[in-house]
N, C-alpha and C. Protein backbone atom coordinates (compact mmCIF):
# COMPACT_ATOMS: atom_id res chain seq x y z
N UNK A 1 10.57 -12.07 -10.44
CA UNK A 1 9.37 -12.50 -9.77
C UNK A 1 9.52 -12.15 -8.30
N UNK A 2 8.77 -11.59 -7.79
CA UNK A 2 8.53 -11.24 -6.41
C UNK A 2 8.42 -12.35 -5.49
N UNK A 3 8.55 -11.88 -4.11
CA UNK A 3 7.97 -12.86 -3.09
C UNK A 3 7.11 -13.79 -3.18
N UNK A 4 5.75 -12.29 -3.72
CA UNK A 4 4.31 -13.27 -3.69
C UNK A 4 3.85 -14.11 -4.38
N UNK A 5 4.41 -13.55 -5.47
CA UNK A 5 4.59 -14.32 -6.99
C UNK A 5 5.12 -15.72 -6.86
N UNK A 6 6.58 -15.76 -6.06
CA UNK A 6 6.61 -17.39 -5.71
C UNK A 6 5.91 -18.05 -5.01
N UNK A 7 5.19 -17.60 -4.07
CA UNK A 7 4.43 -18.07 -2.90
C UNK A 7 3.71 -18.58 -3.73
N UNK A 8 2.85 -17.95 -4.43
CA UNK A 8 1.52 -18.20 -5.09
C UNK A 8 1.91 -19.23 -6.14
N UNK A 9 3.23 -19.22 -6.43
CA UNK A 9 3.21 -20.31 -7.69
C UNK A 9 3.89 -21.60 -7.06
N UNK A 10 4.14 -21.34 -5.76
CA UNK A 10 4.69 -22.84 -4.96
C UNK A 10 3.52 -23.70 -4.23
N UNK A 11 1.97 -22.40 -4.18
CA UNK A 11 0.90 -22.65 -3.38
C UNK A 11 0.37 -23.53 -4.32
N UNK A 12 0.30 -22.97 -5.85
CA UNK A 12 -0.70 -23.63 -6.61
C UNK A 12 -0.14 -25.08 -7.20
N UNK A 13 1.76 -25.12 -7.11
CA UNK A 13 1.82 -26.63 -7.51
C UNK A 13 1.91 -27.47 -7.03
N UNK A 14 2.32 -27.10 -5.30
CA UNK A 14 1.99 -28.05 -4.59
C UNK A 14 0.91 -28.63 -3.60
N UNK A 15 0.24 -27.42 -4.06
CA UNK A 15 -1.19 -27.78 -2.90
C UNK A 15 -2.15 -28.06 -3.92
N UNK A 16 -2.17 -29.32 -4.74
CA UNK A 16 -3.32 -29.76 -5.59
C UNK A 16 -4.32 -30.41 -4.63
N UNK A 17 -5.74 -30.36 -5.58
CA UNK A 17 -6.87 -30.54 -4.50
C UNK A 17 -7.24 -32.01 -3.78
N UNK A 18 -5.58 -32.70 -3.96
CA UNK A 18 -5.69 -33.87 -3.67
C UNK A 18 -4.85 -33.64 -2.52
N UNK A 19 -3.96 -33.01 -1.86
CA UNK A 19 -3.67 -32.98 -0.89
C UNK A 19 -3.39 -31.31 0.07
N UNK A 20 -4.79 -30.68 -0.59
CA UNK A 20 -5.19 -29.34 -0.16
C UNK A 20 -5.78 -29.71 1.85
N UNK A 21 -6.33 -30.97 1.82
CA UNK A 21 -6.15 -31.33 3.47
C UNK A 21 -5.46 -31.57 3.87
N UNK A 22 -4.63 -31.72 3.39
CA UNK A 22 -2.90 -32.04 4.55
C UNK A 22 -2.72 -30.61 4.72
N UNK A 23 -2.72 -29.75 4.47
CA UNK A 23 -2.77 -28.14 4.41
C UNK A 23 -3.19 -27.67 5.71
N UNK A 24 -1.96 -27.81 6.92
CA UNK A 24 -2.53 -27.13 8.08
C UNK A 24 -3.19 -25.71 7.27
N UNK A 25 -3.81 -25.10 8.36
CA UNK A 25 -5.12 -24.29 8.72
C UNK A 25 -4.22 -22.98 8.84
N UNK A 26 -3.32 -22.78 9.59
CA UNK A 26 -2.45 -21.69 10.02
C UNK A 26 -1.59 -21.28 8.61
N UNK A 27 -1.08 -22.67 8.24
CA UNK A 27 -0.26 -22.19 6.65
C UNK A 27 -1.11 -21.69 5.67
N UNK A 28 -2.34 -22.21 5.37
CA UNK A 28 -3.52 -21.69 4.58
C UNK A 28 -3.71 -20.20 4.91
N UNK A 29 -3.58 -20.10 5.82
CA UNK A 29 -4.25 -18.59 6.72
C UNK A 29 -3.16 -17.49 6.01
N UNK A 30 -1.35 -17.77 6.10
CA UNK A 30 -0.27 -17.11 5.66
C UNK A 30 -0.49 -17.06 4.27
N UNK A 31 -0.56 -18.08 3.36
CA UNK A 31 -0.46 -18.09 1.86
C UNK A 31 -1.49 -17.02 1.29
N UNK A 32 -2.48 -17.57 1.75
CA UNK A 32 -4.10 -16.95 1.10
C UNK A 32 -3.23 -15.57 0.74
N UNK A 33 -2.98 -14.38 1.59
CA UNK A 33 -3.08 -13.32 1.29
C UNK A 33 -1.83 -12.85 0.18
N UNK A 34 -1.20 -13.49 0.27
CA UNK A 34 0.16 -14.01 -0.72
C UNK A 34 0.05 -14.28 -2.26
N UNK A 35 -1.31 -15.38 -2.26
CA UNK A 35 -1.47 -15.76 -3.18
C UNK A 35 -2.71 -14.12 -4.46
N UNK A 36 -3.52 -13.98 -3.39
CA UNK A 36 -4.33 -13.05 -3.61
C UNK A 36 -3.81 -11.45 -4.40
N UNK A 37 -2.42 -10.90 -3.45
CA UNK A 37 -1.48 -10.36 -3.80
C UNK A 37 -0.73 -10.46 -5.44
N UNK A 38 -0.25 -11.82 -5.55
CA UNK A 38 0.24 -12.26 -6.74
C UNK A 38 -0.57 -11.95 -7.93
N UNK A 39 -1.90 -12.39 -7.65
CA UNK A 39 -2.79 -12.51 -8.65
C UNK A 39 -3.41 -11.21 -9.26
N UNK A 40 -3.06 -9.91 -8.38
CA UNK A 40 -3.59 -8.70 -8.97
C UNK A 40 -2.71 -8.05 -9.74
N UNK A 41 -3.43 -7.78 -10.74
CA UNK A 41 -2.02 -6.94 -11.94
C UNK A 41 -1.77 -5.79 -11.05
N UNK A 42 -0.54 -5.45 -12.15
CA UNK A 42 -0.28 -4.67 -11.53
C UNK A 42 -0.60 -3.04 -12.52
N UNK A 43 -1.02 -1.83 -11.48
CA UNK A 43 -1.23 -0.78 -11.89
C UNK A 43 -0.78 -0.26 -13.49
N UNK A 44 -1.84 0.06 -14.35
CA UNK A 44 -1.50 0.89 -15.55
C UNK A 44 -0.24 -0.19 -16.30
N UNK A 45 -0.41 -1.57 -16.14
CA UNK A 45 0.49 -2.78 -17.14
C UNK A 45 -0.19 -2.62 -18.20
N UNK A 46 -1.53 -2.19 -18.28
CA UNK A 46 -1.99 -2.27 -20.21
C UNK A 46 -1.32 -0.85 -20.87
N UNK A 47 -0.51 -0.31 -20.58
CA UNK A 47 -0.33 0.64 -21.34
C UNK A 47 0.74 0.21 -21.77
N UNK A 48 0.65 0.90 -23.70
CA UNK A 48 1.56 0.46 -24.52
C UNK A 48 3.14 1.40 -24.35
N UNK A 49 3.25 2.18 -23.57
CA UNK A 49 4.78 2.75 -23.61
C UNK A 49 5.04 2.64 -22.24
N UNK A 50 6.49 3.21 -22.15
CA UNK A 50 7.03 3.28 -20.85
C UNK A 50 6.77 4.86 -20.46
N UNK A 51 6.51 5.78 -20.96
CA UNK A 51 5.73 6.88 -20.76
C UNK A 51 4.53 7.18 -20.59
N UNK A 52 3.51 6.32 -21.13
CA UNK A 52 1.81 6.23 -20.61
C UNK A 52 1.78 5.20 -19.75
N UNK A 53 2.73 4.22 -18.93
CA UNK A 53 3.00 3.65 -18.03
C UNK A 53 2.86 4.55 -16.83
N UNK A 54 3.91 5.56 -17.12
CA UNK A 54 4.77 6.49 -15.79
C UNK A 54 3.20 7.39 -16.02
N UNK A 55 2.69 8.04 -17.10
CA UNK A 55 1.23 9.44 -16.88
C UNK A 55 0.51 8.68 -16.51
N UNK A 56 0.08 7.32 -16.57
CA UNK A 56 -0.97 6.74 -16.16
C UNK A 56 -0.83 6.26 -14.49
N UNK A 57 0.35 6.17 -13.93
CA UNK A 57 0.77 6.16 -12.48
C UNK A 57 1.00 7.68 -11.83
N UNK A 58 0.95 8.79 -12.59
CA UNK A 58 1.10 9.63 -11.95
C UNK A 58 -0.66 10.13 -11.61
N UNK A 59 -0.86 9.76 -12.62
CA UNK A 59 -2.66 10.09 -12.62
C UNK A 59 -3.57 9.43 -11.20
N UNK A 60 -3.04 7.86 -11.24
CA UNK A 60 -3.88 7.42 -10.16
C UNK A 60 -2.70 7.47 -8.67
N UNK A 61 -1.89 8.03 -8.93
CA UNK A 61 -0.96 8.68 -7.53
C UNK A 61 -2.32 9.90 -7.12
N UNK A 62 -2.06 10.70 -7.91
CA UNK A 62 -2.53 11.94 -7.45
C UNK A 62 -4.02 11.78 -7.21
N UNK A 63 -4.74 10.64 -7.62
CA UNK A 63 -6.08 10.50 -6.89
C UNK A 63 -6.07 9.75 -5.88
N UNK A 64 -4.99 8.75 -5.92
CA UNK A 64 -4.76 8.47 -4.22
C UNK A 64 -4.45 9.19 -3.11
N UNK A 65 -3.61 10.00 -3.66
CA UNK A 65 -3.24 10.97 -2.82
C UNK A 65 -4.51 11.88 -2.29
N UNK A 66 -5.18 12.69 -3.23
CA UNK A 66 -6.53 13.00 -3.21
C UNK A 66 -7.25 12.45 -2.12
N UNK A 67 -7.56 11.38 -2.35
CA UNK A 67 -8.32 10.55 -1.32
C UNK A 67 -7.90 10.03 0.01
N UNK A 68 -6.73 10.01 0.05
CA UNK A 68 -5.38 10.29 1.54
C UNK A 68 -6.01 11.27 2.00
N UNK A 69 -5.91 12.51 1.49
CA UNK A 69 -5.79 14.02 2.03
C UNK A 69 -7.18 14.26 2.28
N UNK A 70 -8.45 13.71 1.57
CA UNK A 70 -9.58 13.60 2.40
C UNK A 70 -9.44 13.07 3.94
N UNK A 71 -9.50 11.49 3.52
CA UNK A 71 -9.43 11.25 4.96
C UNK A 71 -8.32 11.87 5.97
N UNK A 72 -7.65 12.51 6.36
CA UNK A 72 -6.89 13.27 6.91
C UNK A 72 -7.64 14.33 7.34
N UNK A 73 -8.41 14.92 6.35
CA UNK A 73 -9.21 16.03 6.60
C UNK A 73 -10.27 15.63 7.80
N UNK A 74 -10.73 14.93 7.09
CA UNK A 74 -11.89 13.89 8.32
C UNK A 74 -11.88 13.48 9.35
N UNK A 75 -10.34 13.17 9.56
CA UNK A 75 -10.02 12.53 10.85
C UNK A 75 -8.92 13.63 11.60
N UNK A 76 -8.92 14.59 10.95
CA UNK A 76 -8.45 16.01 11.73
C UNK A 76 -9.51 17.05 12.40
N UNK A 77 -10.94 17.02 11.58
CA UNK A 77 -11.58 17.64 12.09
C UNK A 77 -12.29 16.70 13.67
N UNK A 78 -12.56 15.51 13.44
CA UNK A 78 -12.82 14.28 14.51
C UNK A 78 -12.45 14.77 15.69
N UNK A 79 -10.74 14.75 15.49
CA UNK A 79 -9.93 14.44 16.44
C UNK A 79 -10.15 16.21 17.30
N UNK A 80 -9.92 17.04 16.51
CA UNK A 80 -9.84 18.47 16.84
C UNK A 80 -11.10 18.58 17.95
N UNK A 81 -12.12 17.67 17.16
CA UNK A 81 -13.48 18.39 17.87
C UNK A 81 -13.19 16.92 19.34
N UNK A 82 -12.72 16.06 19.24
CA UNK A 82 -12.29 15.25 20.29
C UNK A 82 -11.21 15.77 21.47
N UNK A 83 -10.21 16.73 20.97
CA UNK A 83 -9.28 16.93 22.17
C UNK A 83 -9.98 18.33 22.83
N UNK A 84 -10.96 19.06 21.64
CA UNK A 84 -11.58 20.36 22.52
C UNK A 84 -12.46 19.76 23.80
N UNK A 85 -12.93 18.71 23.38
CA UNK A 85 -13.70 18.78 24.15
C UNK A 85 -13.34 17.16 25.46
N UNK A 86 -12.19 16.50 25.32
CA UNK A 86 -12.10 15.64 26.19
C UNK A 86 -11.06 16.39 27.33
N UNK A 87 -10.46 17.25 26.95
CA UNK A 87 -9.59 18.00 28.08
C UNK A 87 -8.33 16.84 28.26
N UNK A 88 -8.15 16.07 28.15
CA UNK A 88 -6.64 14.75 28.95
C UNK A 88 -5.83 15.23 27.40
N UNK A 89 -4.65 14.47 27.21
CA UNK A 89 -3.99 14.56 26.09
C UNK A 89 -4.11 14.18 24.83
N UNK A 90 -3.67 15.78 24.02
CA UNK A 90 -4.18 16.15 23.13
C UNK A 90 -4.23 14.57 21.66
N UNK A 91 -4.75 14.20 21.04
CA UNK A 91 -4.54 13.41 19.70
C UNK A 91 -4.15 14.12 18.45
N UNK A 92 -4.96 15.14 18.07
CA UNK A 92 -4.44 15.71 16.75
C UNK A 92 -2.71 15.77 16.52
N UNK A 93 -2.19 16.54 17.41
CA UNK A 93 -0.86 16.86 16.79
C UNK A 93 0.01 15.49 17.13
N UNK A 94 -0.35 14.33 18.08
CA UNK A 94 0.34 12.67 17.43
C UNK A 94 -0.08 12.53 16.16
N UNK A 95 -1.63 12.72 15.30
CA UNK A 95 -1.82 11.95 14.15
C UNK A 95 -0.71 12.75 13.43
N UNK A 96 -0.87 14.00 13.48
CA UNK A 96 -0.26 15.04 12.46
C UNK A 96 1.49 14.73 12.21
N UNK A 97 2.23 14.37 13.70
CA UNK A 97 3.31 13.95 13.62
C UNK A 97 3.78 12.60 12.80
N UNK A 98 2.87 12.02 13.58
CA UNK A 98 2.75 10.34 12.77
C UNK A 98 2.60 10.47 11.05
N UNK A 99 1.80 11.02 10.50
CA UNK A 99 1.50 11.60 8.91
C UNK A 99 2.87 12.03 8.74
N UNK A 100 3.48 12.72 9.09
CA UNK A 100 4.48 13.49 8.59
C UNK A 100 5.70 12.53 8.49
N UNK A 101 6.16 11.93 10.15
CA UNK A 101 6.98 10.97 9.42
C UNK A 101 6.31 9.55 8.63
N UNK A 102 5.70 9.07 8.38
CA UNK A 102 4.91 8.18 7.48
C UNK A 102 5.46 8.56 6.05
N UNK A 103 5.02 9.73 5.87
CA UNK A 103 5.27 10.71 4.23
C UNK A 103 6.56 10.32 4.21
N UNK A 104 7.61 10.67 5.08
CA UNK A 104 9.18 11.11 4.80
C UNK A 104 9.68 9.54 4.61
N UNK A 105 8.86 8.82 5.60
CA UNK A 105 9.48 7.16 5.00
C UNK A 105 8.57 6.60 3.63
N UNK A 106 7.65 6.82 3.45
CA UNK A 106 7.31 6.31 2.21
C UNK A 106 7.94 7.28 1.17
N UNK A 107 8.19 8.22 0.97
CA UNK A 107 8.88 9.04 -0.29
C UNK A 107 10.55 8.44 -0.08
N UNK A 108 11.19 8.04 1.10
CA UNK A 108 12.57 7.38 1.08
C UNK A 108 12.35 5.99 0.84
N UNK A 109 11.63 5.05 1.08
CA UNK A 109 11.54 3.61 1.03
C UNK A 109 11.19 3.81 -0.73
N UNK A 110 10.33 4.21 -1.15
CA UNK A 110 9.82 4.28 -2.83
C UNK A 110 10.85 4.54 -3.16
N UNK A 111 11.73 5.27 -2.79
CA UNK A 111 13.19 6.17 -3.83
C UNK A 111 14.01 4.75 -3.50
N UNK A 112 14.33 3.85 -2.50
CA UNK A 112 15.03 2.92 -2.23
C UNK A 112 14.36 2.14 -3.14
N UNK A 113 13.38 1.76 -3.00
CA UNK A 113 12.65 0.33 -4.39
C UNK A 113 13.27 0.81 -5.61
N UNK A 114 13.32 2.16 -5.75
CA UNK A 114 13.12 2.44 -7.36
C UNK A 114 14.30 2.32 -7.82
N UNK A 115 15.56 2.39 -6.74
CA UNK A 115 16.97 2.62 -6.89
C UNK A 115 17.44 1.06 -7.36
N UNK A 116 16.17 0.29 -6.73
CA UNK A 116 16.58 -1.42 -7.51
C UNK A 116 17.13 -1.37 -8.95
N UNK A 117 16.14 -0.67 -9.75
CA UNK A 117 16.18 -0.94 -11.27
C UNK A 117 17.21 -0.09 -11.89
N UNK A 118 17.91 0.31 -11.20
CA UNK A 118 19.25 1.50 -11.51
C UNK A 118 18.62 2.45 -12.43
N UNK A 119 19.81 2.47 -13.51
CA UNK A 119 18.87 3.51 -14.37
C UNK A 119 18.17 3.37 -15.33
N UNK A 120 17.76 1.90 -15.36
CA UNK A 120 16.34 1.44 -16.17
C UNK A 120 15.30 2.15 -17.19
N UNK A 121 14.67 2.02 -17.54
CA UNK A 121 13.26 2.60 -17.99
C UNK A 121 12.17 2.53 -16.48
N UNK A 122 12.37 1.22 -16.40
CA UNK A 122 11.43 0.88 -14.96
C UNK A 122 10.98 1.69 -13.82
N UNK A 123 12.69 2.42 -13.45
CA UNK A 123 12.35 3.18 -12.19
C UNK A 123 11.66 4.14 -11.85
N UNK A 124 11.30 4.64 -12.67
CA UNK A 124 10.35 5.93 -12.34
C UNK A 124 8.72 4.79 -11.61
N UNK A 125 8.21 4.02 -12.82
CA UNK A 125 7.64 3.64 -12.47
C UNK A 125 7.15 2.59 -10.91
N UNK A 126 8.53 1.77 -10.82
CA UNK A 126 8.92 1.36 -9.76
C UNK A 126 8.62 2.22 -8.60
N UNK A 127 8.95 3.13 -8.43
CA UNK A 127 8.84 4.03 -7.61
C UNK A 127 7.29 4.57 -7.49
N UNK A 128 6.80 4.63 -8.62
CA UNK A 128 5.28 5.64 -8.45
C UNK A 128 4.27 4.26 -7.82
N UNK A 129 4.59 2.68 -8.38
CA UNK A 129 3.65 1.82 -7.96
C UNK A 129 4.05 1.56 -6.49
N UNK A 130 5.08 1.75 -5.73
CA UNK A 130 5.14 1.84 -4.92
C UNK A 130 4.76 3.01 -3.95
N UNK A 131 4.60 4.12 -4.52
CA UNK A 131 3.91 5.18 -3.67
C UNK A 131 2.34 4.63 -3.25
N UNK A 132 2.06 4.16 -4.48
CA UNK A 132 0.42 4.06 -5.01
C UNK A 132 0.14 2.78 -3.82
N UNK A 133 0.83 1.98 -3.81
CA UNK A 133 0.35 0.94 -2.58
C UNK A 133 0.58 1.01 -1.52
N UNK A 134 1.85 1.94 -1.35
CA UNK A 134 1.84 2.68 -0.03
C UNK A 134 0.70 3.54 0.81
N UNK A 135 0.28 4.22 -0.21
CA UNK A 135 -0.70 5.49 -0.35
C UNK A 135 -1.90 4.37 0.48
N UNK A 136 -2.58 3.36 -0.42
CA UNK A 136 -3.20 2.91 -0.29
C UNK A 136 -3.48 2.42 0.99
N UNK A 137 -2.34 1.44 1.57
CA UNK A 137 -2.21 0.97 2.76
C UNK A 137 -2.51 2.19 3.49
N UNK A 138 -1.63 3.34 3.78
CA UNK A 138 -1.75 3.82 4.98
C UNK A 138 -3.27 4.63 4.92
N UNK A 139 -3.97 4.96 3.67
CA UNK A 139 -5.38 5.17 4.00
C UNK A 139 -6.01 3.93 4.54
N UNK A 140 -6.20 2.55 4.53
CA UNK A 140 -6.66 1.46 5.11
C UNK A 140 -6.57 1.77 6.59
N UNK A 141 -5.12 1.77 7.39
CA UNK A 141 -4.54 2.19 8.52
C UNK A 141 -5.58 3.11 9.58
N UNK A 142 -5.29 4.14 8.68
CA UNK A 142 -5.99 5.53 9.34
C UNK A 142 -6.97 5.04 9.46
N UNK A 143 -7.85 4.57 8.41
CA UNK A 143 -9.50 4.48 8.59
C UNK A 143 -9.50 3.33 9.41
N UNK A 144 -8.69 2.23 9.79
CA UNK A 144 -9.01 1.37 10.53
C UNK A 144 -8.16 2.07 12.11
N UNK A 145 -7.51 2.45 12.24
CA UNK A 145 -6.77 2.82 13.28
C UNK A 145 -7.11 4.09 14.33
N UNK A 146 -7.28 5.23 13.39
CA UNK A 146 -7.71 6.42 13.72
C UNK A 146 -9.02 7.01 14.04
N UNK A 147 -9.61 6.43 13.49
CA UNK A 147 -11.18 6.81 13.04
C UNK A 147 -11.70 6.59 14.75
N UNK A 148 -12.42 7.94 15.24
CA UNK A 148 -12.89 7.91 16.40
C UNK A 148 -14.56 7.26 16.53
């Protein structure tokens, strides 16, 4: 069981709706996203093997990825048409640097998660659901961060 997984199962037995007001405001604020976390399955769990597990994570990798490499596109052409024409220092080639090491730590941090389950059945997968929420996050990022 994960982090969130305890969070969420320490949130729900001890914060019954009889003493959900003793519940500072700030601790509510930390759990919530914890609990929310816990509660979402996780990627391609209805599949019946440990092989349509791993094709069914490689499938929605590569449309995340897909949809990464859009926005990249989007926010390369932005930026391009932003440093032609603001003249001070340049943005494109920081995002482009930043992307690059981003990639090299999420393909080493995923290979580190996956190295948890030794030589398991798990790890492949381990590894791909961790690309996949990686993936995810850093498109959130960009579009909240980058976007001119």
């Amino acid at each position: 069981m994960g982090p969130a997984a305890s969070i969420a199962g320490w949130f729900h037995f001890y914060v019954t709706p009889m003493n959900r007001r003793f519940l500072p405001p700030w601790l509510a604020a930390l759990l919530l996203p914890a609990l929310a976390a816990a509660q979402e399955p996780l990627p391609c769990a209805d599949e019946p093997t440990t092989p349509a597990v791993n094709a069914c994570l490689v499938r929605r990798l590569a449309a995340q990825d897909l949809e990464l490499a859009r926005t990249l596109d989007r926010l390369r052409a932005d930026w391009r048409a932003h440093d032609a024409q603001d003249g001070s220092l340049p943005v494109l080639p920081a995002l482009e640097a930043a992307q690059a090491a981003w990639l090299a730590w999420r393909d080493r941090e995923c290979e580190a998660r996956a190295l948890t389950y030794g030589a398991g059945t798990g790890r492949a997968a381990a590894g791909l659901r961790c690309e996949l929420v990686l993936s995810a996050q850093r498109q959130a990022a960009l579009v909240a961060d980058w976007s001119s």
